[in-house]
N, C-alpha and C. Protein backbone atom coordinates (compact mmCIF):
# COMPACT_ATOMS: atom_id res chain seq x y z
N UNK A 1 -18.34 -45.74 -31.92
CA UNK A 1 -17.30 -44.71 -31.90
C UNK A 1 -17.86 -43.41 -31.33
N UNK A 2 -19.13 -42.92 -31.95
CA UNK A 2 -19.70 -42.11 -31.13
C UNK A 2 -20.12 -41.52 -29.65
N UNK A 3 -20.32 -42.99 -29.22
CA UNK A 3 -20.55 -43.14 -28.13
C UNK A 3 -19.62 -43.21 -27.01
N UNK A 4 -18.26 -43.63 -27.66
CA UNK A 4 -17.05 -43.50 -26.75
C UNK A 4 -16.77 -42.05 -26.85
N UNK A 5 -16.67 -41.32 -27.74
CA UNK A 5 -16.53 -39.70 -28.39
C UNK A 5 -17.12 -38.74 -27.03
N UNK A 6 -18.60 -39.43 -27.19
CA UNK A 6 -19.45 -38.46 -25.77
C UNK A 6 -18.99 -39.20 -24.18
N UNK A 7 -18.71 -40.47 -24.33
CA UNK A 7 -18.37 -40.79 -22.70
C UNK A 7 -16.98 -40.06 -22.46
N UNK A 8 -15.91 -39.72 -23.33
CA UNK A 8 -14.52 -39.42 -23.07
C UNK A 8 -15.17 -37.62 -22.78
N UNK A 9 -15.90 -36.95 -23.90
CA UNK A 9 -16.51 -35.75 -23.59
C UNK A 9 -17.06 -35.39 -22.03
N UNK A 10 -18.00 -36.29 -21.34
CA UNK A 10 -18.35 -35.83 -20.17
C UNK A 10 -17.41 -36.41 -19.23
N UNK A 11 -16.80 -37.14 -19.39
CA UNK A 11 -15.51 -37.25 -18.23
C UNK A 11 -14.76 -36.65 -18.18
N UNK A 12 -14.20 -35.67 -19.28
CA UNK A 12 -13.26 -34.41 -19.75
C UNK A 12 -14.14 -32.61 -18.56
N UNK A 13 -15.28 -33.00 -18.93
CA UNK A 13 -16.65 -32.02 -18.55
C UNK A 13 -16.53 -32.43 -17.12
N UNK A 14 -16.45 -33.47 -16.43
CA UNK A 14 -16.87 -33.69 -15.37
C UNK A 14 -15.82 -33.21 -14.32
N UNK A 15 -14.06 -33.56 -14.51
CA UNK A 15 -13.16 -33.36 -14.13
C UNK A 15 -13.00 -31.72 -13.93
N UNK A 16 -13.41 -30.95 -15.21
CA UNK A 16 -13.03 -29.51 -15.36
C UNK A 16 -14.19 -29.08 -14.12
N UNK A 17 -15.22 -29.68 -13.87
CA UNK A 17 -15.92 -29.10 -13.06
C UNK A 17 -15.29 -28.78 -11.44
N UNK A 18 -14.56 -29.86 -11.26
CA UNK A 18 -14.04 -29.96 -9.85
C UNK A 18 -12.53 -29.47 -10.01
N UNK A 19 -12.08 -28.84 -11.32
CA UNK A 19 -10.82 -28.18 -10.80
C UNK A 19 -11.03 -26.72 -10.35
N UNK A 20 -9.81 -26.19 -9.58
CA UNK A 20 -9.99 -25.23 -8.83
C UNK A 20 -9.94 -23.83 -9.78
N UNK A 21 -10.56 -22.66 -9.42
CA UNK A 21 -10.70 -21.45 -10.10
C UNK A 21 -9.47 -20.88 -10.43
N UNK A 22 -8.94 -20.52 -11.33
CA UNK A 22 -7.28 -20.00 -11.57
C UNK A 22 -7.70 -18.52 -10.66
N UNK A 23 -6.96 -18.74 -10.03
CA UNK A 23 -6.47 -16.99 -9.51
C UNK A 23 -5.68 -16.15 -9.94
N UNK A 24 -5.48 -15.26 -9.76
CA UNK A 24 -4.62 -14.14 -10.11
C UNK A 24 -3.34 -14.48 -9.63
N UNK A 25 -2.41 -14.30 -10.00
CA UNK A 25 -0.76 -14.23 -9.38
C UNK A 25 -0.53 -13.52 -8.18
N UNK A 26 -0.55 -14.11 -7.05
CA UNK A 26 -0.30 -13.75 -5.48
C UNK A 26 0.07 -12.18 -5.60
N UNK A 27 1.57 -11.86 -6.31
CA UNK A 27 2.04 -10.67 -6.03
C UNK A 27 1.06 -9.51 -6.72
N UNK A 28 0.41 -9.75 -7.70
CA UNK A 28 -0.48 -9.00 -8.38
C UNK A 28 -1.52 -8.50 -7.74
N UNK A 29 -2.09 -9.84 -6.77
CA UNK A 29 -3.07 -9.53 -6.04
C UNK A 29 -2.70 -8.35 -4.88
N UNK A 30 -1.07 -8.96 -4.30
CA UNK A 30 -0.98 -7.84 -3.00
C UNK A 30 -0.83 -6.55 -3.66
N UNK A 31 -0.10 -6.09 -4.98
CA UNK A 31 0.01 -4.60 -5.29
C UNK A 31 -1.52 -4.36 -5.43
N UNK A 32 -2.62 -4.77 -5.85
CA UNK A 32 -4.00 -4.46 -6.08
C UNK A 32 -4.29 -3.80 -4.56
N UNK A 33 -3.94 -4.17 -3.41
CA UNK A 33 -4.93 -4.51 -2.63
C UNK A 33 -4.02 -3.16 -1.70
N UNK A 34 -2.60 -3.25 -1.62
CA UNK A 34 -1.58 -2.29 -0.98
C UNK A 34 -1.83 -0.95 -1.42
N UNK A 35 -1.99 -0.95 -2.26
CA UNK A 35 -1.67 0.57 -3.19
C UNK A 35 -2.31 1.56 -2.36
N UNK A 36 -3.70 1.46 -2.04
CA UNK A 36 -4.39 2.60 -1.49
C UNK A 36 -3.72 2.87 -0.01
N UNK A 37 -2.80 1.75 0.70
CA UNK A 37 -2.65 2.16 2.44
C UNK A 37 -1.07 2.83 1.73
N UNK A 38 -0.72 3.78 2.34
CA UNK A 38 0.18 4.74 2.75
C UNK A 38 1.66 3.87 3.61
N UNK A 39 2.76 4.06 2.59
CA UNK A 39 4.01 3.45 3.45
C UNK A 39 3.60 1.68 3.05
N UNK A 40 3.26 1.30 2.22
CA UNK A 40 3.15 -0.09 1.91
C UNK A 40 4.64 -0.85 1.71
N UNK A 41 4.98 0.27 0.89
CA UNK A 41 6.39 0.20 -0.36
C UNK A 41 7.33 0.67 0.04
N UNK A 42 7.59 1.72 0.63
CA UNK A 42 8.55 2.80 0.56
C UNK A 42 9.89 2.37 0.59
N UNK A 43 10.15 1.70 1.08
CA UNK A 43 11.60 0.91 1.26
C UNK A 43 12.30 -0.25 0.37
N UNK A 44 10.87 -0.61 -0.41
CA UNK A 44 11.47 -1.22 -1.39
C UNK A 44 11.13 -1.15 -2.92
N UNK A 45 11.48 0.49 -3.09
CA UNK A 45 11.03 1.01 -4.71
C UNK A 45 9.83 0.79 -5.67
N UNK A 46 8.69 0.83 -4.22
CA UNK A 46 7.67 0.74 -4.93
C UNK A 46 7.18 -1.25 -5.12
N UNK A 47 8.06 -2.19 -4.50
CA UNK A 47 7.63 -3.81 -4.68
C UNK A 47 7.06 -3.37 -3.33
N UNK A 48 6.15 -4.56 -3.20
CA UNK A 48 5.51 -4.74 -1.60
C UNK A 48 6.04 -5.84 -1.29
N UNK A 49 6.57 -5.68 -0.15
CA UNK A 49 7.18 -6.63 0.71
C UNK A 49 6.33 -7.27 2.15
N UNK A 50 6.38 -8.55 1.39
CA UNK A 50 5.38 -9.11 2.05
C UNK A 50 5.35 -10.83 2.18
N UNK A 51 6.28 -11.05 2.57
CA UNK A 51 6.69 -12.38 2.34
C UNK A 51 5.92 -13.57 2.88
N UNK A 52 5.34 -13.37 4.15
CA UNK A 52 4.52 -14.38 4.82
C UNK A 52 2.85 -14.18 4.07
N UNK A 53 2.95 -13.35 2.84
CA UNK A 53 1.36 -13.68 2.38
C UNK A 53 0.27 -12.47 3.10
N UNK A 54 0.66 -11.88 4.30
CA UNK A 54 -0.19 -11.37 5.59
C UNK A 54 -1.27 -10.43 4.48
N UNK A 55 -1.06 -9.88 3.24
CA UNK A 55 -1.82 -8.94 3.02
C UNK A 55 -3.33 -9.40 1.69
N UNK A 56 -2.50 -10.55 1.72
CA UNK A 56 -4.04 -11.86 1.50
C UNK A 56 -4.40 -12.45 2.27
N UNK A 57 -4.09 -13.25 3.52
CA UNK A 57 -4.15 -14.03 4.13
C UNK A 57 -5.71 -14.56 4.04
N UNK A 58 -7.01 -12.90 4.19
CA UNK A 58 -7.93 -13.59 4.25
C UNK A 58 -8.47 -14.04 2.60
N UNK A 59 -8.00 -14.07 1.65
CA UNK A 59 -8.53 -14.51 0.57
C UNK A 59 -8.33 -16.42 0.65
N UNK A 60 -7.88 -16.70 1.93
CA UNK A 60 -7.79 -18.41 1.83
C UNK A 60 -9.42 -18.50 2.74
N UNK A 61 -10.13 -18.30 3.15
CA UNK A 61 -11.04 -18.55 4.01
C UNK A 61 -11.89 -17.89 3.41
N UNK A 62 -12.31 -16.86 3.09
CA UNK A 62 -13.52 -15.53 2.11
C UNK A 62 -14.85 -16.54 3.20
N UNK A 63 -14.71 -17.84 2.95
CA UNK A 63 -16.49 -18.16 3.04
C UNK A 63 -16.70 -17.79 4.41
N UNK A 64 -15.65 -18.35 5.76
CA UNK A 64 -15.70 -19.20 6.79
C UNK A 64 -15.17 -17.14 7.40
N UNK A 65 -14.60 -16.20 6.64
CA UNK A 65 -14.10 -15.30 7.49
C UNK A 65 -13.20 -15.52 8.38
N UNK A 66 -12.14 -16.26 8.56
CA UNK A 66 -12.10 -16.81 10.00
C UNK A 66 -10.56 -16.27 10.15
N UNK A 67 -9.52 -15.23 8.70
CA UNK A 67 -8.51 -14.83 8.74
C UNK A 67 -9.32 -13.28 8.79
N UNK A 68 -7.91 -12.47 9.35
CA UNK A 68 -8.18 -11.04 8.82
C UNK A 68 -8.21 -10.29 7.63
N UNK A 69 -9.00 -9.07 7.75
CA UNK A 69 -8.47 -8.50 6.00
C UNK A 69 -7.22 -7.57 5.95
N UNK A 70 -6.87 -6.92 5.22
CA UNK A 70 -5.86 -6.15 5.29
C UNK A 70 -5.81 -4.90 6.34
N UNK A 71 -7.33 -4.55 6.06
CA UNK A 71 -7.97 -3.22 6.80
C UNK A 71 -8.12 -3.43 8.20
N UNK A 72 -8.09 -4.95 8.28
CA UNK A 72 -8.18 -4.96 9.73
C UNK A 72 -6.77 -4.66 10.57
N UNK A 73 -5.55 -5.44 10.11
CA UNK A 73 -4.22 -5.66 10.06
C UNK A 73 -3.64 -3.92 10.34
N UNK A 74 -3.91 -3.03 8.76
CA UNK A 74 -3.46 -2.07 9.32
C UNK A 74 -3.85 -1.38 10.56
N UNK A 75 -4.99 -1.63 10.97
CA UNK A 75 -5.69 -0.99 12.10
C UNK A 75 -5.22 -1.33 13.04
N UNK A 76 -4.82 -2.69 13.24
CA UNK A 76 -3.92 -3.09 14.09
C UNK A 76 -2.63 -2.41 14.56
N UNK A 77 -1.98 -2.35 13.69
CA UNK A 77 -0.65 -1.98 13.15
C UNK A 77 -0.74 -0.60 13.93
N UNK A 78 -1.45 -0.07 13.42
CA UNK A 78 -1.54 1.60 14.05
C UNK A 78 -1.96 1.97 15.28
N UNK A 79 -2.23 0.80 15.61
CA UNK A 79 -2.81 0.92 17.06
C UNK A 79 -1.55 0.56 17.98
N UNK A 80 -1.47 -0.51 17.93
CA UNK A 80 -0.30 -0.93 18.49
C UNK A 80 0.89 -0.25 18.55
N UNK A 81 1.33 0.61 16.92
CA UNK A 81 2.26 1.73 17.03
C UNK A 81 2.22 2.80 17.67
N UNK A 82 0.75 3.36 18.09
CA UNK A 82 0.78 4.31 18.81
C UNK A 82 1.11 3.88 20.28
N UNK A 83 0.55 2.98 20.59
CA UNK A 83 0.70 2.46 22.26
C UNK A 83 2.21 2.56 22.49
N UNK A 84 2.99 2.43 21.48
CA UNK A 84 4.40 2.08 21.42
C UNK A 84 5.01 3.14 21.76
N UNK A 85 4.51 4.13 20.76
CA UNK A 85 4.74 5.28 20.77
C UNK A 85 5.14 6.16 22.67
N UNK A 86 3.93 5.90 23.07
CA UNK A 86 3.29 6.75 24.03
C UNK A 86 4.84 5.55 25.13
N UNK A 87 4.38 4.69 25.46
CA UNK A 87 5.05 3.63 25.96
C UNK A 87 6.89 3.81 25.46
N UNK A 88 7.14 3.62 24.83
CA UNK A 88 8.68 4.51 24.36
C UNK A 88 8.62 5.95 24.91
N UNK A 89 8.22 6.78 24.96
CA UNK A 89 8.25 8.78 25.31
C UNK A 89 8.42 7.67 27.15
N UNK A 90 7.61 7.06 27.75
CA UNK A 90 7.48 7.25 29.05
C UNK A 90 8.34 6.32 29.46
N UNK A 91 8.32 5.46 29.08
CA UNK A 91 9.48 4.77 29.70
C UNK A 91 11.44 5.95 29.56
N UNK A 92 11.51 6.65 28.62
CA UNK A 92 12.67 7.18 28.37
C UNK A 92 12.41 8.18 29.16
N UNK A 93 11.62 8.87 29.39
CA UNK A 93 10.87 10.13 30.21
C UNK A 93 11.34 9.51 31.70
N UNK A 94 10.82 8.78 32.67
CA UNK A 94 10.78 8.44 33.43
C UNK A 94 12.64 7.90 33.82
N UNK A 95 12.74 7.05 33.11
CA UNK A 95 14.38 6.94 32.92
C UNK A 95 15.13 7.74 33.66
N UNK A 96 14.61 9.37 32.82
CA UNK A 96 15.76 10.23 33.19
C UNK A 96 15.47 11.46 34.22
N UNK A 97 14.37 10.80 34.64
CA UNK A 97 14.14 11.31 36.18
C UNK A 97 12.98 12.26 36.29
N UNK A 98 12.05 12.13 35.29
CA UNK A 98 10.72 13.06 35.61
C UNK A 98 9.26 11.87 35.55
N UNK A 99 8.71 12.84 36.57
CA UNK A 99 7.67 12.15 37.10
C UNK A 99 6.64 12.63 37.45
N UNK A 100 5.10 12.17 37.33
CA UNK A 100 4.25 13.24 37.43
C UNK A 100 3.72 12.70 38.72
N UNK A 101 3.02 13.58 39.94
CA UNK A 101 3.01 13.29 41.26
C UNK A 101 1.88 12.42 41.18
N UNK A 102 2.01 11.62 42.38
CA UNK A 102 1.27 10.29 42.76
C UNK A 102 1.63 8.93 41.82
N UNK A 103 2.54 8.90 40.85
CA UNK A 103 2.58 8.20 40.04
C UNK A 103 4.29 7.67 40.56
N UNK A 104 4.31 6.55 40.01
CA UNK A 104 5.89 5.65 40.99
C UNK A 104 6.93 6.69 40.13
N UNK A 105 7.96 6.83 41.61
CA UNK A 105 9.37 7.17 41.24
C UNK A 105 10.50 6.62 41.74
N UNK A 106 11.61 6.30 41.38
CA UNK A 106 12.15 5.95 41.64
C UNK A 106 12.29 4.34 41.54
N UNK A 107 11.57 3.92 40.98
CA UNK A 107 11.20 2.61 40.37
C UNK A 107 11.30 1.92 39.08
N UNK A 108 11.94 0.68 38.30
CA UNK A 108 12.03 0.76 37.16
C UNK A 108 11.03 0.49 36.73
N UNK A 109 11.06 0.64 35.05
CA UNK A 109 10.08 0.66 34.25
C UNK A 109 9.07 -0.38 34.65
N UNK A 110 9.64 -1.77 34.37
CA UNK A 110 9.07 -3.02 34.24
C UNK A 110 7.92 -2.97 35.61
N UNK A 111 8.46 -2.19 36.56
CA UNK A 111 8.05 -2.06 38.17
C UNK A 111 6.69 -0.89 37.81
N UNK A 112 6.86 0.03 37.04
CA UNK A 112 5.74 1.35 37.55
C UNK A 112 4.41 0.80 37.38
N UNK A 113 4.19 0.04 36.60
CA UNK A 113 2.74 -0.32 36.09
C UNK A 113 1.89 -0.75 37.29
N UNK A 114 2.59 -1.41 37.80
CA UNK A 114 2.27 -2.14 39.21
C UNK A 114 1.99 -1.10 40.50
N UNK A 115 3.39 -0.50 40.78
CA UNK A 115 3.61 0.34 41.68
C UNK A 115 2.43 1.71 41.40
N UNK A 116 1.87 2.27 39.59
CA UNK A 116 1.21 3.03 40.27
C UNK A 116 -0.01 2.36 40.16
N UNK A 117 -0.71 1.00 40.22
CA UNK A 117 -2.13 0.70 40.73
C UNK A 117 -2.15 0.76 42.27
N UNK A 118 -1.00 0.66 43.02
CA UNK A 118 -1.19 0.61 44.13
C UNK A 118 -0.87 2.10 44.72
N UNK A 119 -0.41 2.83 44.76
CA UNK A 119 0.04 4.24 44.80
C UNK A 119 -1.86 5.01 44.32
N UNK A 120 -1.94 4.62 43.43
CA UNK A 120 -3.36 5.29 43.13
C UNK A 120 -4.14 4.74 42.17
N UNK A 121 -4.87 3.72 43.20
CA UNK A 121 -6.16 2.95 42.26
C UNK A 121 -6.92 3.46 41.25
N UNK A 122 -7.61 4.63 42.12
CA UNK A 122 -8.89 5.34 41.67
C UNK A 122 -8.39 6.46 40.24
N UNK A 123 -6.93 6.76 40.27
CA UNK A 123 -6.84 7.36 38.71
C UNK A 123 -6.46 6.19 38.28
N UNK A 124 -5.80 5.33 38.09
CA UNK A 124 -5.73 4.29 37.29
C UNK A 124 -6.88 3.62 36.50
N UNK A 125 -8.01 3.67 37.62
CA UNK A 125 -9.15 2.62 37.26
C UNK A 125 -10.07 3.68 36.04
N UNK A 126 -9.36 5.13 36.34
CA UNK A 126 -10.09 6.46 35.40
C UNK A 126 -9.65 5.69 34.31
N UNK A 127 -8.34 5.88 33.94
CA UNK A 127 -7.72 5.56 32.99
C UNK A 127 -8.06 4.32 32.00
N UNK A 128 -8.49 3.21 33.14
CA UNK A 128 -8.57 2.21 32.35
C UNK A 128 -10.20 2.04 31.82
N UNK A 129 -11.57 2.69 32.61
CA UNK A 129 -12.51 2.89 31.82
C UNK A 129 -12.45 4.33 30.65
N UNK A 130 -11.70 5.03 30.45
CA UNK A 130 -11.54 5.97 29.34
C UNK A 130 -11.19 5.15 28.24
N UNK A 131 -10.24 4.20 28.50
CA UNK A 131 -9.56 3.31 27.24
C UNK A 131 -10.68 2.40 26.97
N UNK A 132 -11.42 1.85 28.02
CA UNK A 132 -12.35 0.79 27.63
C UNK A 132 -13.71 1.62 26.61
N UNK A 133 -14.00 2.78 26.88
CA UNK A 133 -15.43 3.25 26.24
C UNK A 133 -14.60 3.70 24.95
N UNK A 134 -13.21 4.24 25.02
CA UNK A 134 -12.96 4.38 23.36
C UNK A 134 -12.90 3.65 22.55
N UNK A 135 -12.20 2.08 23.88
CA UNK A 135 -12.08 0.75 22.46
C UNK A 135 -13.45 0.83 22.14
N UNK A 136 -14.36 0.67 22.81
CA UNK A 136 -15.91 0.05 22.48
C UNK A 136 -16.38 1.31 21.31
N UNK A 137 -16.21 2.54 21.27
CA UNK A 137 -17.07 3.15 20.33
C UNK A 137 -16.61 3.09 18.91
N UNK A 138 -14.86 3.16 19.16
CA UNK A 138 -14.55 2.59 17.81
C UNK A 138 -13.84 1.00 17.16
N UNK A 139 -14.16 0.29 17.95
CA UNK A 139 -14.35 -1.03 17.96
C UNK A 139 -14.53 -1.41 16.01
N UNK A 140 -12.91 -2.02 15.68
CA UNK A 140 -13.03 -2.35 13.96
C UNK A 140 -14.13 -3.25 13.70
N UNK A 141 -14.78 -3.76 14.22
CA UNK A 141 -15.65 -5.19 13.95
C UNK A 141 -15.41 -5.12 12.46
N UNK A 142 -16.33 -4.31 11.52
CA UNK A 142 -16.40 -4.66 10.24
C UNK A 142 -15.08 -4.99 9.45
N UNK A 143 -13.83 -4.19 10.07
CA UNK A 143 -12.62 -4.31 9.67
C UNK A 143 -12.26 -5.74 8.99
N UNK A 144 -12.80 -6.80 9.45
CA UNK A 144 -12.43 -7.91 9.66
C UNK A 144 -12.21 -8.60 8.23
N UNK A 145 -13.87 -8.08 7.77
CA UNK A 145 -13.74 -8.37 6.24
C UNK A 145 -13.74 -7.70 5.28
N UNK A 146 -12.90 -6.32 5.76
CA UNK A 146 -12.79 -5.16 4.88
C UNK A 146 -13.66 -3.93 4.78
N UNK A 147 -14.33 -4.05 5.62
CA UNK A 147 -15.60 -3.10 5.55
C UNK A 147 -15.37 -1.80 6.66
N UNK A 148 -16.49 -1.24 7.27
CA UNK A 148 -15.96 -0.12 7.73
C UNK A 148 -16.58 1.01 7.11
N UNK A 149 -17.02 1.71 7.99
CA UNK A 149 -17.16 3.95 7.34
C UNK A 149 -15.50 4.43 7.60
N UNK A 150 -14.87 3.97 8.13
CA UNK A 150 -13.58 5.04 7.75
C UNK A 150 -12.18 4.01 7.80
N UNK A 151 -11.40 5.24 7.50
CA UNK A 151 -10.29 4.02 7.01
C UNK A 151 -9.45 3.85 8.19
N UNK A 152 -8.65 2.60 8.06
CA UNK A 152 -7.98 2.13 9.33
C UNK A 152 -7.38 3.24 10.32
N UNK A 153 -7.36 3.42 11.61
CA UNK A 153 -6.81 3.95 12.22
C UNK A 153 -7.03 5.87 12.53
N UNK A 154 -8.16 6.02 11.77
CA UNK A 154 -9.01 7.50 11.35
C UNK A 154 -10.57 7.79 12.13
N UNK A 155 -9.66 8.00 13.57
CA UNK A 155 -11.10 8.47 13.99
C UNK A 155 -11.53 9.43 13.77
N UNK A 156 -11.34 10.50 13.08
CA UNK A 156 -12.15 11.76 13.09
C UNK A 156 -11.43 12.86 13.60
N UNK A 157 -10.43 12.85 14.30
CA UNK A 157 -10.37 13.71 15.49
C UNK A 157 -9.44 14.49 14.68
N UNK A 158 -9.63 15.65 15.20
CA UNK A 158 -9.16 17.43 14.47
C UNK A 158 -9.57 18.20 15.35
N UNK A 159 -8.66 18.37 16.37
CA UNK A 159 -9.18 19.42 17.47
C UNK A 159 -8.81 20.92 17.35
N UNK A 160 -7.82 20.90 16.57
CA UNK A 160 -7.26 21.90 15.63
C UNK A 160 -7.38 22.54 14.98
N UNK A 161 -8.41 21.56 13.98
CA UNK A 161 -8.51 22.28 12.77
C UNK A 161 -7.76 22.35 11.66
N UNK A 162 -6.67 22.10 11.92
CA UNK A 162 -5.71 21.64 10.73
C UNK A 162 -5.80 20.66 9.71
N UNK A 163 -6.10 19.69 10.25
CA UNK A 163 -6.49 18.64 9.06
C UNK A 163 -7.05 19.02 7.79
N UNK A 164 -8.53 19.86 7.95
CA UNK A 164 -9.05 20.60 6.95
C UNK A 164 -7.94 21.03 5.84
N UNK A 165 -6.65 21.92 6.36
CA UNK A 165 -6.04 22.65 5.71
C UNK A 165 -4.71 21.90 4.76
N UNK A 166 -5.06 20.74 5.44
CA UNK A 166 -3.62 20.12 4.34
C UNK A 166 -3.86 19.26 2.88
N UNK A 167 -3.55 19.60 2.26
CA UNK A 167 -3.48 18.55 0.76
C UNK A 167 -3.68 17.41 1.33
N UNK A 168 -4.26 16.24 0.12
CA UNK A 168 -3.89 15.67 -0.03
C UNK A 168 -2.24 14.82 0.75
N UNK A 169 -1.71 15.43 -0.10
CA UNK A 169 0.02 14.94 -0.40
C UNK A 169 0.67 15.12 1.16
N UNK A 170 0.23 16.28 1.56
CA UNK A 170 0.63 16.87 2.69
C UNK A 170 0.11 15.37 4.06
N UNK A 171 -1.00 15.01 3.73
CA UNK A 171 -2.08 14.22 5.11
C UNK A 171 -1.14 12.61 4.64
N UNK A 172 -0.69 12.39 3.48
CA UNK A 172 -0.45 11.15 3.17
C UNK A 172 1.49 11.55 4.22
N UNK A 173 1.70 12.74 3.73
CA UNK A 173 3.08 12.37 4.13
C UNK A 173 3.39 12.29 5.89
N UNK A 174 1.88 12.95 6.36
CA UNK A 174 2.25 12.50 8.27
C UNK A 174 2.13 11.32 8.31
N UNK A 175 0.89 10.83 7.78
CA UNK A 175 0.56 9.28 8.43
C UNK A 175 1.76 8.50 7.92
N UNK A 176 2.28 8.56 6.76
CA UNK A 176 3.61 7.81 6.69
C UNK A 176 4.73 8.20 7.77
N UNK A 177 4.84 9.46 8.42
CA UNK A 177 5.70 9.69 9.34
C UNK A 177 4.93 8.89 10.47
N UNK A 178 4.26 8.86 10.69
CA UNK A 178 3.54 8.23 11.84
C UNK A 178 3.50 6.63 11.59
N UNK A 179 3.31 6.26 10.67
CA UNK A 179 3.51 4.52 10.40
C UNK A 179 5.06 4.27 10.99
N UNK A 180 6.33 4.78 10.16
CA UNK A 180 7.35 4.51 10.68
C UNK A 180 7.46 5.17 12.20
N UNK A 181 7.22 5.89 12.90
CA UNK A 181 7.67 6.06 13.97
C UNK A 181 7.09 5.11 14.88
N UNK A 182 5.90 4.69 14.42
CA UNK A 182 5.17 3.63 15.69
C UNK A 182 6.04 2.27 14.86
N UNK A 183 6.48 2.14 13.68
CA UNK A 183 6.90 0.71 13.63
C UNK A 183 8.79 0.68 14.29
N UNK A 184 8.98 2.11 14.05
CA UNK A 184 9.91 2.18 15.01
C UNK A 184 10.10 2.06 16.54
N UNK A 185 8.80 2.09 17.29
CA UNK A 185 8.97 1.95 18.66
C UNK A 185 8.47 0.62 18.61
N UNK A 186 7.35 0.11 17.93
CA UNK A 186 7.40 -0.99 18.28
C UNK A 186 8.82 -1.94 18.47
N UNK A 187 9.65 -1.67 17.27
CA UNK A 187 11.25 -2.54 17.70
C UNK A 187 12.06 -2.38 19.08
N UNK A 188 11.56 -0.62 19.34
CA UNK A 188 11.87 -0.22 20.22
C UNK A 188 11.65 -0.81 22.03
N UNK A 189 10.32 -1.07 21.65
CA UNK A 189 9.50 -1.77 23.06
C UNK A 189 10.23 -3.11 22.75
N UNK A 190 10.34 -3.96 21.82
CA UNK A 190 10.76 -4.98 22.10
C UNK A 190 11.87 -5.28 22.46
N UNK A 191 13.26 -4.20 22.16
CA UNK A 191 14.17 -4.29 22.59
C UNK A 191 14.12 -3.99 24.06
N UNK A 192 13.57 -3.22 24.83
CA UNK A 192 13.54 -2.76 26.33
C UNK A 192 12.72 -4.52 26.71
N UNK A 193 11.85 -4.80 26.88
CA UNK A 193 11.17 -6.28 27.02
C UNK A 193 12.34 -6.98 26.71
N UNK A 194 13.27 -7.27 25.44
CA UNK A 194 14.31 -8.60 25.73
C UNK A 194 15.62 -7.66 26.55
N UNK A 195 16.01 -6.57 26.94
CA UNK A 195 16.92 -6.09 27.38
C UNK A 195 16.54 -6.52 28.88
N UNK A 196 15.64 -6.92 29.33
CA UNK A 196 15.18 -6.47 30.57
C UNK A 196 15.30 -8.43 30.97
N UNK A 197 14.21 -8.95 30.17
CA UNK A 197 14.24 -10.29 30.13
C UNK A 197 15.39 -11.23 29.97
N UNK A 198 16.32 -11.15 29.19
CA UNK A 198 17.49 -11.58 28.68
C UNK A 198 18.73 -10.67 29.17
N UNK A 199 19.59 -10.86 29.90
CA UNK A 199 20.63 -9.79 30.04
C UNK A 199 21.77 -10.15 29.44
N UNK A 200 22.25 -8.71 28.73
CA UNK A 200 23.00 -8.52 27.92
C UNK A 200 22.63 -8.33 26.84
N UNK A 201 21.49 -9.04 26.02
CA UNK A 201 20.73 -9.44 24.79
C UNK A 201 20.70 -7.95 23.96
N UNK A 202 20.70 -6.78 24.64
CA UNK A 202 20.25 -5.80 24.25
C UNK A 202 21.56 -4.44 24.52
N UNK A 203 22.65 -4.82 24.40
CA UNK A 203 24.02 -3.55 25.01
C UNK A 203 23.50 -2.71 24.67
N UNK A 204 23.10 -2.04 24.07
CA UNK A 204 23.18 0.21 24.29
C UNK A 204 22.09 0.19 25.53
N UNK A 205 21.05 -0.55 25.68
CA UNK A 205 20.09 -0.19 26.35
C UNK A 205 20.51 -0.36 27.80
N UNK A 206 21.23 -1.98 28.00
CA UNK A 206 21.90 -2.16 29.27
C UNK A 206 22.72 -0.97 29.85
N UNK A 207 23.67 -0.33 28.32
CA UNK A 207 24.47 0.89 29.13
C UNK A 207 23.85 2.11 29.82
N UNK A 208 22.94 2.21 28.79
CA UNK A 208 22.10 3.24 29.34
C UNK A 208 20.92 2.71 30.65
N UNK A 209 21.33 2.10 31.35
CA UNK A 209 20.76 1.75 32.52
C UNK A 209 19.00 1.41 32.35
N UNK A 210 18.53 0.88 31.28
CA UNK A 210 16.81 0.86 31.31
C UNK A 210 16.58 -0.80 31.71
């Protein structure tokens, strides 16, 4: 009897060894992990909305690294919003008939990119090693698995001087103006891309001739 007592014991022992680690409750984990980035919530009273998982994603891989971390994601995010940014002002800029010399006029959007490499190589090619030595110096690498000297999307730059001077409360409430306005152009760029691609797909934009 004993002996069945200890064989049922280490087969009980042996099984618990190979079950998996209980984790924390998914949504628990994303408010842990959201709280510190700015504009996580705002729209939905403080829940994080986050349905595809994106702000764990890398907690399925940890060993292999092979998803992003959150820090990387927002960095993303902000990057891409600014490009949007800049890319929305010029495309609407250009639209309505201003243009800076040597650069295409009279040409649509989808057309200038093209029109000004050929119009003027040699500032273009400026342009495109200025962008290449900034990606490279601030290049997220560590981002990947959360790491990093500064936080997503924070190079340093204060040419002003202002930064110094704002609260707290004050620095949290631009970058939230700045999150939504780049996640606003991003919708924005995509609507000009399917307005352009798809016709009709997009009416105010078609009316307005872009």
């Amino acid at each position: 009897m004993m002996y069945k007592a200890l064989c049922l014991a280490a087969a009980v022992a042996g099984a618990a060894a190979f079950q998996a680690p209980v984790r924390r409750n998914a949504r628990t984990m994303r408010m842990a992990l959201v709280d510190e980035y700015v504009g996580a919530s705002e729209e939905f009273g403080g829940e994080v909305w986050d349905p595809m998982g994106f702000s764990v994603v890398s907690d399925t891989s940890p060993e292999l690294n092979t998803l992003p971390h959150l820090k990387w994601l927002r960095e993303a995010e902000l990057k891409h919003g600014r490009i949007c940014m800049l890319a929305t002002v010029g495309i609407v800029t250009t639209q309505s008939g201003a243009h800076l010399q040597y650069y295409p006029d009279g040409v649509a959007w989808t057309d200038a990119f093209n029109q000004a490499l050929y119009n003027n190589p040699v500032g273009m090619a400026q342009i495109f090693i200025a962008i290449a030595i900034a990606e490279g110096y601030y290049f997220p690498g560590e981002m990947w698995t959360g790491g990093g000297d500064r936080d997503a999307g924070d190079f340093g730059w204060d040419f002003t001087g202002r930064r110094k001077k704002l609260s707290a409360e004050a620095m949290d409430k631009l970058k939230l103006q700045e999150l939504k306005n780049g996640r606003a152009a991003m919708i924005a760029m995509a609507a000009f891309a399917s307005a352009h691609s798809i016709a009709g797909s997009v009416p105010p934009i078609t009316a307005l001739g872009f």
